[in-house]
Each structure stands twice: as structure tokens, then as C-alpha cells.
Protein backbone atom coordinates (compact mmCIF):
# COMPACT_ATOMS: atom_id res chain seq x y z
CA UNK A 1 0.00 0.00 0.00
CA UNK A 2 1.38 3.06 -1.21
CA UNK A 3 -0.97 5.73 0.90
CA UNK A 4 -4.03 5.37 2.72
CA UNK A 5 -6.20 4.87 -0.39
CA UNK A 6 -3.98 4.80 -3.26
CA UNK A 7 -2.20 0.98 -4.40
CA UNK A 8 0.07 0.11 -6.96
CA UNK A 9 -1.62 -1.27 -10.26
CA UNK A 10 -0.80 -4.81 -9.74
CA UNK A 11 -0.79 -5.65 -14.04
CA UNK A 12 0.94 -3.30 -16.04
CA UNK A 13 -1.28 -5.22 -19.25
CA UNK A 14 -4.78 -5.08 -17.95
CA UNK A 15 -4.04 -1.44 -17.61
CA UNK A 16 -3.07 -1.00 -20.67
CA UNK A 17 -5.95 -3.13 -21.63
CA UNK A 18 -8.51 -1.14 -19.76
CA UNK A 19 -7.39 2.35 -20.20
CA UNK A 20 -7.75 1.44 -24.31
CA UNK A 21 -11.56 0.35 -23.27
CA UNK A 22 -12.36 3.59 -22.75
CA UNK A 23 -11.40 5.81 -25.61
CA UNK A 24 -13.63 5.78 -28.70
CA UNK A 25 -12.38 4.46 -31.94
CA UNK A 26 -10.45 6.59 -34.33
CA UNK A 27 -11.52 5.39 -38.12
CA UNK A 28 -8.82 6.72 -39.38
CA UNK A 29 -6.13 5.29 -37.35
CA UNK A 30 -4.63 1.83 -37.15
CA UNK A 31 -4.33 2.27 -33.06
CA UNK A 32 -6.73 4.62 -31.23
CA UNK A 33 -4.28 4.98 -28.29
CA UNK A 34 -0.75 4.47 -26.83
CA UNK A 35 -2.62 1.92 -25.05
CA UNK A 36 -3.66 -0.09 -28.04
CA UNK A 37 -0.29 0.65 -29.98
CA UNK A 38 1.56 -0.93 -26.82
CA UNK A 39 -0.83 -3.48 -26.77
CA UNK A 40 -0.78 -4.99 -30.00
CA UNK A 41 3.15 -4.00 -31.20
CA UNK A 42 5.04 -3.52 -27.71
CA UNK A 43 5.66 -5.73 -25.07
CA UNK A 44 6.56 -6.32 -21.27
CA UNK A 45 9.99 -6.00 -19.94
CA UNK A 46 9.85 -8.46 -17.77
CA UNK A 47 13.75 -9.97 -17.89
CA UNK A 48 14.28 -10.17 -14.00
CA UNK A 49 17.89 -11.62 -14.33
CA UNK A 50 20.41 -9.18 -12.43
CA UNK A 51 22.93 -7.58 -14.56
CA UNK A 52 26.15 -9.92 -15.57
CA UNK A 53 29.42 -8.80 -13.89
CA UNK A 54 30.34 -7.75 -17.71
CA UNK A 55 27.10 -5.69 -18.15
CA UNK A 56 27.56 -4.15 -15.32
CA UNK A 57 31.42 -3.09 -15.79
CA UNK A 58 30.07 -2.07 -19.33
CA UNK A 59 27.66 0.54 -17.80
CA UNK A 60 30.20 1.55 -15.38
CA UNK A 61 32.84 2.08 -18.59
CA UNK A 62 29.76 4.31 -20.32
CA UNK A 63 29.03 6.65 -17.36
CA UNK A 64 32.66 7.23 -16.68
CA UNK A 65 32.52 8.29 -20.21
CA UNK A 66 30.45 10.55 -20.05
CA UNK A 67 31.59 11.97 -17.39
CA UNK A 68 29.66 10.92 -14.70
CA UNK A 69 26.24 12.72 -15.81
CA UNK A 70 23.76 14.29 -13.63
CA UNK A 71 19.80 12.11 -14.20
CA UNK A 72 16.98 14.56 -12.93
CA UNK A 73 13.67 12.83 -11.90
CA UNK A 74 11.14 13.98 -14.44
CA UNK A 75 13.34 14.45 -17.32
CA UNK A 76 13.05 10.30 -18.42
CA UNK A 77 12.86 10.90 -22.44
CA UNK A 78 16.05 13.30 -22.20
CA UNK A 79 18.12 10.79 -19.71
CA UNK A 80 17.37 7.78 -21.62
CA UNK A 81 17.75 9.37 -25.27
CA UNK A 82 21.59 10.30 -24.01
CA UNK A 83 22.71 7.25 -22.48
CA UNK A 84 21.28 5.23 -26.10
CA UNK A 85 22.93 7.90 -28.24
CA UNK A 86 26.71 8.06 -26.19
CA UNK A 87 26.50 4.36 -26.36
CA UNK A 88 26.14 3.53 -29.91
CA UNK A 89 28.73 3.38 -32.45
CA UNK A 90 27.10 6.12 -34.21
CA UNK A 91 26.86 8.22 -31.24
CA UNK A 92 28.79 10.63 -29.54
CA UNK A 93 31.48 8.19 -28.27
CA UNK A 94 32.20 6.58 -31.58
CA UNK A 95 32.60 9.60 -33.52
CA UNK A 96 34.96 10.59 -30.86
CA UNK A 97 37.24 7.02 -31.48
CA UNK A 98 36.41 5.56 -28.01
CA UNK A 99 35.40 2.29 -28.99
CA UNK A 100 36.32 0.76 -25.70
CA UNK A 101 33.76 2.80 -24.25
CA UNK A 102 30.76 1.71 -26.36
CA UNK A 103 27.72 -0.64 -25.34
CA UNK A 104 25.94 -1.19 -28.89
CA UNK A 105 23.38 -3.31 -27.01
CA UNK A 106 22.02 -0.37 -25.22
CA UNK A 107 18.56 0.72 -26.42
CA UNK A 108 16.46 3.39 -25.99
CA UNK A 109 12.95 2.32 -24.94
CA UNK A 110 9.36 4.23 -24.79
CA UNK A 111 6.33 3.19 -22.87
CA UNK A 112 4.45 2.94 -19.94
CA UNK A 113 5.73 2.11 -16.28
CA UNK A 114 4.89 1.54 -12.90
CA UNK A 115 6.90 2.17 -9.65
CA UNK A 116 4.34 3.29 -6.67
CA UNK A 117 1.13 3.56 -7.89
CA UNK A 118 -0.24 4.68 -11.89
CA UNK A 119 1.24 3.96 -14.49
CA UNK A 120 3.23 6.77 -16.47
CA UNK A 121 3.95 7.61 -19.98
CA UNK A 122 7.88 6.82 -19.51
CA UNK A 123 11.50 6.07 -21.60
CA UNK A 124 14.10 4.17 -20.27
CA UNK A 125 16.61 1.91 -21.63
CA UNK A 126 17.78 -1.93 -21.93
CA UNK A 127 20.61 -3.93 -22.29
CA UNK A 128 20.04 -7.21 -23.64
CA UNK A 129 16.44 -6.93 -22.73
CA UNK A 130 17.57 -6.00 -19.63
CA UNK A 131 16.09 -2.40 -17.84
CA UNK A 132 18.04 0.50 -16.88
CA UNK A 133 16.27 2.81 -15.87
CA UNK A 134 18.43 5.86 -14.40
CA UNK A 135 15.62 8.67 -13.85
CA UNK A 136 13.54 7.16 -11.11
CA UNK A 137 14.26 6.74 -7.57
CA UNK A 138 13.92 3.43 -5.47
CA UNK A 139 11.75 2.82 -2.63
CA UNK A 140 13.48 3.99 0.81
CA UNK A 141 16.55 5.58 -1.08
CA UNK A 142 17.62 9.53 -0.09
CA UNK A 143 19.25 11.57 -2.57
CA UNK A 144 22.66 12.02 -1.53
CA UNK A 145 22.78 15.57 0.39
CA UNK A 146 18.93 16.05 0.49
CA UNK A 147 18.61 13.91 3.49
CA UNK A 148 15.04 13.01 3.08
CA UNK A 149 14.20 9.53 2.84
CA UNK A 150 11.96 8.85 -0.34
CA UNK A 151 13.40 11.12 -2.35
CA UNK A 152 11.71 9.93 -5.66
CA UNK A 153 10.71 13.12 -6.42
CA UNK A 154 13.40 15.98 -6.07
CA UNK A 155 15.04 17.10 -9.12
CA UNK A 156 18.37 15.59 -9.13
CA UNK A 157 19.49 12.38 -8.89
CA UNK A 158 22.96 13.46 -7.15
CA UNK A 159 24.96 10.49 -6.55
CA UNK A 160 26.82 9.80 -9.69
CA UNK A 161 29.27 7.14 -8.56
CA UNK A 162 28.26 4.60 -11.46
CA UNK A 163 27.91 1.14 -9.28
CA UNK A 164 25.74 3.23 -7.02
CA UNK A 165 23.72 4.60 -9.96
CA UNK A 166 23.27 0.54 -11.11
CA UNK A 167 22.02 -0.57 -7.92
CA UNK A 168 19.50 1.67 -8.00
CA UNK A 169 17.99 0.63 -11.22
CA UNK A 170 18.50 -2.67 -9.80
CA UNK A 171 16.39 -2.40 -6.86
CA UNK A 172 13.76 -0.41 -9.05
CA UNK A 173 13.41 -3.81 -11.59
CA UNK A 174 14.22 -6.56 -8.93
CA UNK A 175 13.17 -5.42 -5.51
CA UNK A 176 10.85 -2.59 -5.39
CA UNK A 177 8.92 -4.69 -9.01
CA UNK A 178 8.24 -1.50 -10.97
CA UNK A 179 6.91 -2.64 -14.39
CA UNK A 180 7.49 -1.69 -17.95
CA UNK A 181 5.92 -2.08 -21.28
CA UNK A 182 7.06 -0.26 -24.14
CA UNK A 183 8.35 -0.12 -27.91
CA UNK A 184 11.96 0.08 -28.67
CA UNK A 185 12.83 3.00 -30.92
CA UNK A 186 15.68 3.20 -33.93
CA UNK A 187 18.53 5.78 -32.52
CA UNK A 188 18.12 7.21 -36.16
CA UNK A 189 14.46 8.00 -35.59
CA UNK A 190 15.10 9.32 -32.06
CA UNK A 191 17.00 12.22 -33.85
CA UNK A 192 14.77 12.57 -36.41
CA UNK A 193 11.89 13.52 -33.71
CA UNK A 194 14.17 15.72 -31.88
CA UNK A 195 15.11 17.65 -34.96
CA UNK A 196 11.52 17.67 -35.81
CA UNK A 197 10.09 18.97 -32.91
CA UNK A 198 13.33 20.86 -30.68
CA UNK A 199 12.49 18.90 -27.67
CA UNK A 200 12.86 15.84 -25.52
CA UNK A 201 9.42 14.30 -26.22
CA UNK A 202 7.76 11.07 -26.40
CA UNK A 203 7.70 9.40 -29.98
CA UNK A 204 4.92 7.03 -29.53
CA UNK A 205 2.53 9.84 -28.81
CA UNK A 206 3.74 12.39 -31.01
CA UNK A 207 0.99 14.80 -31.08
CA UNK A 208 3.36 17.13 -32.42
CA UNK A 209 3.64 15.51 -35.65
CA UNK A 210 -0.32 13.60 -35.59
CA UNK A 211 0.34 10.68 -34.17
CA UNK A 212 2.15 8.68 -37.04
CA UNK A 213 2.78 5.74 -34.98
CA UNK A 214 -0.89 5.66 -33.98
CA UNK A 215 -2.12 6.43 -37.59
CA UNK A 216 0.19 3.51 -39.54
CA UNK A 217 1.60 1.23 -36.85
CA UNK A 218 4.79 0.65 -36.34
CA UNK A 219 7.53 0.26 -39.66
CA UNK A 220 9.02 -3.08 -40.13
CA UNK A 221 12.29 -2.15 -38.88
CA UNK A 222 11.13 -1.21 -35.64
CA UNK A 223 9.47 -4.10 -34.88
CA UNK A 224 12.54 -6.50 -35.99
CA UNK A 225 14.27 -4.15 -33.28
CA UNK A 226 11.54 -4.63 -30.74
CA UNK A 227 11.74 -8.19 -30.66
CA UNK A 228 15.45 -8.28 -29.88
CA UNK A 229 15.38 -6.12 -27.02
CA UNK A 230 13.24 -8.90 -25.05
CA UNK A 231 11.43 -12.33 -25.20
CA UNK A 232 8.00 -12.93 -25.70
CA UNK A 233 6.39 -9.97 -27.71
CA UNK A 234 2.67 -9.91 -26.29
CA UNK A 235 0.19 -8.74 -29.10
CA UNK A 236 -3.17 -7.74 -28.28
């Protein structure tokens, strides 16, 4: 029990499932909602395995590489869209020659999540299916000179110490059971929306640009991409 009255959705699906219930249908698109688009071309990341000794020293070697960076709680779409982009080959590492420093399986990741209570329109990433999510705050953890102790929702996540950082998303995925479903997006398209629009923004519910995704479904590519960021895509 999160409050007196409030208590965390217990299936991430049936939400998804029930919240799609309720809007009318849109003639003209292929998916009415986010809902129904995650429904029927996304899928639960549900890969409780803890991270490998080598995945985690391969995190560790991409925040040291980028210098230790700051993650503020509420910024998700910005925070995941730079770790994906420093850690691909054709990001801002590799044109830079530090190859040692790369994690190609890292993949940026749109959705919706759970932590405490309702579900949220959220971005995080994976590696090998896989989350890391560095934006939100686990149960019971203070933010390192804030003192306070559930300090999910201050601005700055301010201990940067990598293994630290790591745990956290850790106990977020394996202890505290927050839940994600989402659609894993091309880096190339992820800088195609930004140039489009100027802003950190979600891409599955681009009302910006009328709602491609919702209009035409996903492109093949993206689903081929989708599928190899976890097991078991769940269509609805």
C-alpha cells in the first residue's frame, strides 16, 4: 500500500488493456491509443535476471565516459535518449574514437511504467532486454545531500558514482517490481523527432507531428528491433 487509499496497479497489461476500453475508436487510425499501440506491437519488460558482472562493468565504462552525468527525476525521455545515443557506435562516443567505451546493445525504450502507484507515460533503456532505468528513484533511497528519505521526487538524482547509480535501477526492476511495457525505438528516428520537434518528447505519442505511430503502426524495422530487445512480444 502506497498511501491510505492509493495501491500500486498490480498488471501493467490489464491497464493497458482497460485504459484502451475507454477511448472511442479513431476510423482513421490503425491504433486509437498508446494503449492499443503498446498493446498490440510492444511488449513487457519483464527480464528479471540481475545484470552480468560484464554488463555491469560495461555501464560503469559508459558513465565514466560521459563523465559521470547528472539524471533529474522527471526528465526520463532526455536521460534515456543520451545514455542510447553516447553508447552507440554512431553516437557521440564513436565519432569521438572511443570504442572501448561503447555498449551497442544499449537501447532506448518508450512506454508505460509503474513504480508506486499509476502507471506513467515513460522512456528508459535496456541492455540485452535487460532495464536501466536511471531517472527514477527506489523505494526507501535519499538523494545524496537532500537527506530526506523517499526522495523519488526531487530534481536531481545526485549520486553519480556509477555502481551506485546501477544498484538503483536494480532495486527499481528486482526489488521494489516496478513494471514496464514499451516499444523500442531506432537511434536514427530518435533524432529525427528531436530535430523535428526541438524537444525531448515522447515518440509514440507524437501529437506534435499527428500521431504517425498511432495512424500507420509501427515500420518493419522497428518491430525487428523490438523483438530483440526482449522475449515474448505480447500482441493484443
Amino acid at each position: 500500500m502506497v498511501s491510505g487509499w492509493v495501491q500500486k496497479v498490480s498488471d501493467l497489461g490489464e491497464f493497458l488493456a482497460d485504459m484502451g476500453r475507454l477511448a472511442p475508436d479513431v476510423p482513421e487510425f490503425k491504433h486509437s491509443t498508446v494503449y492499443a499501440l503498446l498493446l498490440a506491437e510492444g511488449q513487457e519488460y519483464d527480464n528479471h535476471e540481475p545484470f552480468t558482472p560484464e554488463e555491469r562493468g560495461n555501464i560503469h565504462t559508459l558513465l565514466e565516459a560521459m563523465g559521470r552525468p547528472r539524471f533529474k527525476s522527471g526528465d526520463c525521455f532526455f536521460n534515456a535518449w543520451t545514455l542510447a545515443e553516447w553508447a552507440s557506435p554512431e553516437g557521440i562516443l564513436g565519432r569521438r574514437g572511443r570504442q572501448n567505451s561503447l555498449v551497442p546493445a544499449v537501447q532506448y525504450v518508450e512506454g508505460y511504467a509503474v513504480h508506486s502507484a499509476v502507471p506513467v507515460l515513460h522512456a528508459w533503456v535496456t541492455l540485452n532486454g535487460k532495464v536501466l532505468d536511471l531517472t527514477w528513484m527506489p523505494h526507501g533511497v535519499a538523494d545524496e545531500g537532500l537527506g530526506s528519505f523517499d526522495a523519488r521526487h526531487k530534481r536531481h538524482n545526485r549520486t553519480y558514482a556509477p555502481q551506485r547509480l546501477i544498484d538503483r535501477s536494480q532495486q527499481l526492476v528486482l526489488a521494489d517490481g516496478a513494471e514496464y511495457w514499451g516499444i523500442a525505438v531506432p537511434l536514427s528516428e530518435m533524432r529525427r523527432h528531436l530535430v523535428s520537434v526541438g524537444r525531448y518528447s515522447p515518440i509514440i505519442d507524437d501529437y506534435a507531428n499527428d500521431f504517425p505511430l498511432l495512424r500507420s503502426g509501427l515500420p518493419a524495422s522497428w518491430k525487428r528491433l523490438t523483438a530483440t530487445t526482449a522475449p515474448d512480444i505480447v500482441a493484443g
